[in-house]
Protein backbone atom coordinates (compact mmCIF):
# COMPACT_ATOMS: atom_id res chain seq x y z
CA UNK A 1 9.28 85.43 -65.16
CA UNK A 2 9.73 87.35 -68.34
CA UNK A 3 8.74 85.82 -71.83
CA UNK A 4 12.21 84.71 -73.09
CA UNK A 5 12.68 82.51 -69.71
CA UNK A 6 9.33 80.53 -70.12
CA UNK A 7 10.43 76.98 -70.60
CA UNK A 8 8.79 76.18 -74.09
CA UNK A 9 6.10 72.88 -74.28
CA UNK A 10 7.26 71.36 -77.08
CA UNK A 11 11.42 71.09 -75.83
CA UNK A 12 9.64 69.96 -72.43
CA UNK A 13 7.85 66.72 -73.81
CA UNK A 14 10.93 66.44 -76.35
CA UNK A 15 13.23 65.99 -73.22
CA UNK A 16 10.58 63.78 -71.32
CA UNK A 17 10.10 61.68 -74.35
CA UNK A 18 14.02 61.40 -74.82
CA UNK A 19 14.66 60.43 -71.55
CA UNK A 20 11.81 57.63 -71.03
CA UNK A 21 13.35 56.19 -74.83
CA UNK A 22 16.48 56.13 -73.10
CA UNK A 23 15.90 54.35 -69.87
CA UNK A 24 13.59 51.72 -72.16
CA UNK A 25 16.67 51.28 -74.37
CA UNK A 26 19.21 50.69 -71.45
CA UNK A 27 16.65 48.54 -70.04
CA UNK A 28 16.35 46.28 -72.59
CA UNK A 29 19.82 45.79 -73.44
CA UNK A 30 20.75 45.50 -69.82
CA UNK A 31 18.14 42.37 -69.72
CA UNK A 32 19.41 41.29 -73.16
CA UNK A 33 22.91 40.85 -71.44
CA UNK A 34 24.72 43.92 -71.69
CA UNK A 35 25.71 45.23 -68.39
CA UNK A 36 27.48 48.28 -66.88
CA UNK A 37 28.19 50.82 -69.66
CA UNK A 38 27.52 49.10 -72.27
CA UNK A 39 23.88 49.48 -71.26
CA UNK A 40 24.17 53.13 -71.61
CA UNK A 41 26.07 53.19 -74.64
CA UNK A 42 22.69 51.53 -76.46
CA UNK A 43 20.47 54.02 -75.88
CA UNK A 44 22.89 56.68 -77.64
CA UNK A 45 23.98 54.74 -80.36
CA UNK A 46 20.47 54.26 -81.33
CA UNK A 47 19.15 58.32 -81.11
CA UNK A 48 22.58 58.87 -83.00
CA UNK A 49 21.32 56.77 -86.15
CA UNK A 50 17.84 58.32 -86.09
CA UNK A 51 19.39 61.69 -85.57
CA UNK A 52 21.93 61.03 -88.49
CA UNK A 53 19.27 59.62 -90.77
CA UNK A 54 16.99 62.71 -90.62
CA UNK A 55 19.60 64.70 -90.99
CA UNK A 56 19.95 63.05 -94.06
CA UNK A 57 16.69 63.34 -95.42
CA UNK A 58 16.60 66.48 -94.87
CA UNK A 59 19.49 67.40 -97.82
CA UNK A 60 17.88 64.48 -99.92
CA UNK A 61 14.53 63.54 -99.27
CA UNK A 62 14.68 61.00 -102.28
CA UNK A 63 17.58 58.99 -100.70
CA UNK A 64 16.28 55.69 -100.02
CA UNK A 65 19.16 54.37 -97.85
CA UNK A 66 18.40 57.33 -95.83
CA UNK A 67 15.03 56.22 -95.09
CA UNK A 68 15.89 53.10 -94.90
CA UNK A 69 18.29 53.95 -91.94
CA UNK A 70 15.07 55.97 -90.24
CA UNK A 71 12.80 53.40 -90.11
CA UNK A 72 15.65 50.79 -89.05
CA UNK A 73 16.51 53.25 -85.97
CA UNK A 74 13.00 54.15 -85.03
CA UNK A 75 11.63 50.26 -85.21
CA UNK A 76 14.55 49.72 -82.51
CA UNK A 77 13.77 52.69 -80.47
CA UNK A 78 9.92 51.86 -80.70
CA UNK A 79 10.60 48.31 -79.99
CA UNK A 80 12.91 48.99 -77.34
CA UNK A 81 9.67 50.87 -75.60
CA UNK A 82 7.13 48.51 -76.29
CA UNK A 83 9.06 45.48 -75.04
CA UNK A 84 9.68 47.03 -72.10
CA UNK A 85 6.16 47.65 -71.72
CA UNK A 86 5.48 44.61 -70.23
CA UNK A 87 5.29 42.65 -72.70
CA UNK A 88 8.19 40.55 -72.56
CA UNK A 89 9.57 39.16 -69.55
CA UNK A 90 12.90 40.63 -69.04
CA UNK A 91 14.31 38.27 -66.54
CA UNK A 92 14.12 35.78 -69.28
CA UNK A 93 14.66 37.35 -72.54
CA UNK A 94 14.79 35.53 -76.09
CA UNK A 95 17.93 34.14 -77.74
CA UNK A 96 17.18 36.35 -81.15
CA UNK A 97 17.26 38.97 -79.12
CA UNK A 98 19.79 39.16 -77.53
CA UNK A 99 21.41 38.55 -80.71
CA UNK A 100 19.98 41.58 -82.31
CA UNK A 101 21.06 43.54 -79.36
CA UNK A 102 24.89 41.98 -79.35
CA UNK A 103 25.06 42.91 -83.40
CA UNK A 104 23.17 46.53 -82.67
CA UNK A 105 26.84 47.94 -82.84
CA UNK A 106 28.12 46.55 -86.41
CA UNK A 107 25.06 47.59 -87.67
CA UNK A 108 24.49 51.24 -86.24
CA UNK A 109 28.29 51.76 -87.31
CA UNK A 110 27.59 50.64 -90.73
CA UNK A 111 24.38 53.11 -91.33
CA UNK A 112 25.84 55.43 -89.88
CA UNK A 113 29.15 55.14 -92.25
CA UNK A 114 26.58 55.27 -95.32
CA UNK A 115 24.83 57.99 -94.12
CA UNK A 116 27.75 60.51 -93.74
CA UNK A 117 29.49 59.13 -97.39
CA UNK A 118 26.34 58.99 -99.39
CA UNK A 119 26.73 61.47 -102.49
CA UNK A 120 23.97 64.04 -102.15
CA UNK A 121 21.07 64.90 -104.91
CA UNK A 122 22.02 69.01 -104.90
CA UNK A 123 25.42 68.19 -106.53
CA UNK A 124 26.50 71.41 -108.45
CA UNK A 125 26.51 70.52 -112.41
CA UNK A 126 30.11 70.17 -113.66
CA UNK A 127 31.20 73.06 -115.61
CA UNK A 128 32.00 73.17 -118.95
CA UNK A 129 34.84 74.95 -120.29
CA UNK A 130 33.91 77.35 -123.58
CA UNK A 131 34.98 76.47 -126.78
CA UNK A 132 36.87 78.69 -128.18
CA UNK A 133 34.85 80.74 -130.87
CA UNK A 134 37.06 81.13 -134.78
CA UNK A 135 36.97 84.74 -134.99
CA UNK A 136 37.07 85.52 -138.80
CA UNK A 137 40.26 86.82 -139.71
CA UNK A 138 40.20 90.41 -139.89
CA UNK A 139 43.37 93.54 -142.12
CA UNK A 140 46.78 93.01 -140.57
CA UNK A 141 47.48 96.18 -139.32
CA UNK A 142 51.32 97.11 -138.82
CA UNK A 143 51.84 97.98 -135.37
CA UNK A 144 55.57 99.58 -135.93
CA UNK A 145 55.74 103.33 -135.61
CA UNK A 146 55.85 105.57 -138.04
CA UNK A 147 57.62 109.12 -138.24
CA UNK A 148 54.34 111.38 -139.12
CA UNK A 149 54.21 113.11 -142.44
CA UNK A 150 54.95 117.07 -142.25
CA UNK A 151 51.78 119.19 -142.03
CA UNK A 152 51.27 120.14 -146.26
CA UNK A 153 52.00 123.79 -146.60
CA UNK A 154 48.77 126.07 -146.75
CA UNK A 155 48.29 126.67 -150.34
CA UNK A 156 48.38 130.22 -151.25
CA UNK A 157 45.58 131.69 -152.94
CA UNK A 158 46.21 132.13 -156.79
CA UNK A 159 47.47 135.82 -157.84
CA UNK A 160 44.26 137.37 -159.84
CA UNK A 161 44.90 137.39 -163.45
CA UNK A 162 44.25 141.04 -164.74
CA UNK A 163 41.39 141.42 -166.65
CA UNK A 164 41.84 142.54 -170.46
CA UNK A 165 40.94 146.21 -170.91
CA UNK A 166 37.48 147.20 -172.26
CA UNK A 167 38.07 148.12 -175.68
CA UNK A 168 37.55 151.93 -176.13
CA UNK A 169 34.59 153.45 -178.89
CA UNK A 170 36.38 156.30 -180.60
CA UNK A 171 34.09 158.52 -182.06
CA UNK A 172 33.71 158.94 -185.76
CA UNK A 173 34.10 162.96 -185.13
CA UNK A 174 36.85 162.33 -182.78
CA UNK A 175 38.63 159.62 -185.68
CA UNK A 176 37.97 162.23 -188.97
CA UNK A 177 39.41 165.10 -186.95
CA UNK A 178 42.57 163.35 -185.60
CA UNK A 179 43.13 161.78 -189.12
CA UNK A 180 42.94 165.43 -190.43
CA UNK A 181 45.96 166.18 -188.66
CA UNK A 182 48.11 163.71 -188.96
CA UNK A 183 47.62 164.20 -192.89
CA UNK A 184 48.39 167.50 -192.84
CA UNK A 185 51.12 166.92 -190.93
CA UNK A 186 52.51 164.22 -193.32
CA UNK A 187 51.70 166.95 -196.08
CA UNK A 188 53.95 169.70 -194.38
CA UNK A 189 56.13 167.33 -193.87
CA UNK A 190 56.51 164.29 -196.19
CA UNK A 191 56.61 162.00 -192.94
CA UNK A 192 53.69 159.96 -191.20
CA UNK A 193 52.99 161.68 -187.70
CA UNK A 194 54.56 160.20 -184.85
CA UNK A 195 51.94 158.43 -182.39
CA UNK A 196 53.04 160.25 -179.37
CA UNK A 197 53.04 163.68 -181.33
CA UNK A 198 49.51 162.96 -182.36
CA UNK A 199 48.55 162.23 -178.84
CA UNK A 200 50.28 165.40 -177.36
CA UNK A 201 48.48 167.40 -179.71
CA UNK A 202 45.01 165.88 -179.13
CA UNK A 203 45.50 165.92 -175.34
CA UNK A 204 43.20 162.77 -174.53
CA UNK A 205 43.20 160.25 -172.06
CA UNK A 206 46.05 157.24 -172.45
CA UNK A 207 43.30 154.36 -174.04
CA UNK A 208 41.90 156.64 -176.02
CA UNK A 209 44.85 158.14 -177.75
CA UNK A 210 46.06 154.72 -177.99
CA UNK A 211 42.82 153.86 -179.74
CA UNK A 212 43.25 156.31 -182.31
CA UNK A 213 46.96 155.91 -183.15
CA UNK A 214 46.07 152.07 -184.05
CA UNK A 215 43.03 152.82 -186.10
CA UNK A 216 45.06 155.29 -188.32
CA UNK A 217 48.38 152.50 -187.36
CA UNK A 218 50.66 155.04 -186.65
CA UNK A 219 53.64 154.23 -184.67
């Protein structure tokens, strides 16, 4: 027999143990008055309680009722195998208990009810909705579209101003000689020189025969 088919210890006493509970619990309440199937209905109503109540202690362990419940269903199971045990007679059973046994039912329905309704202990906190946080009040900005402004025109760099022209030394030499002839010529004559005549005849360069003309202001 491979390992997964061996029949497991524990399940085998839990099934032994059930069924021994049972027949002491149908047992009793057949003695106790309860014949045919009500017998058998004992025995499940009771492993139904105890089943229910550790169910119930196992989602909250601090729930008295649930405990309460648990000991209430194993005292009758317990009971249920002790008196059977031989030591009560069960061809002449007690008035009390057959009157526990007759109000078994109310009172299995009723733990059972409590059991399944109870609130549990793990309840999820209730949420709290955020407040909403004042956000401090920040530039209106105007959200209507605007045409964008035309690109500027490059600006053009400035034209260069023209530099004055360096004034021009005229030598002393240069000044006696061209004065010579322009008095001489206003001797011969009896008329100032003209400034162009003066500068044909000298021959020089434009700035310099301009130079001249306005040191001896001739026009």
């Amino acid at each position: 027999m491979s390992r997964s088919m061996r029949p497991d210890a524990v399940l085998v006493q839990a099934v032994i143990a059930g069924a021994l509970s049972f027949a002491h619990l149908h047992d009793l309440a057949e003695a106790a008055g309860q014949s045919g199937w009500k017998a058998w209905a004992y025995p499940i109503s009771v492993d139904l309680l105890l089943v229910a109540a550790w169910r119930r202690l196992r989602t909250a362990r601090r729930d008295r009722s649930a405990w309460t419940w648990f000991v209430i269903a194993l005292f009758a199971s317990l009971g249920a195998n002790i008196a059977t045990a031989g030591l009560l007679d069960l061809k002449h059973v007690p008035d009390w208990l057959c009157i526990l046994v007759a109000g078994w039912p109310a009172l299995a329905f009723l733990g059972g009810t409590l059991l399944v309704h109870a609130p549990t202990d793990s309840a999820p906190p209730a949420v709290v909705p955020a407040q909403p946080v004042d956000e401090p009040a920040g530039p209106e900005v105007d959200v209507r579209r605007e045409d964008p402004a035309p690109p500027a025109a490059p600006e053009l760099p400035a034209a260069p101003v023209p530099a004055s022209a360096p004034a021009v030394t005229v030598p002393v030499a240069l000044l006696d000689h061209a004065r010579k002839i322009a008095d001489d010529h206003q001797t011969a004559t009896g008329s100032p020189m003209p400034a162009d005549a003066l500068t044909a005849r000298l021959g020089l360069p434009g700035p310099m025969s301009a130079a001249i003309t306005a040191e001896l202001q001739l026009t």
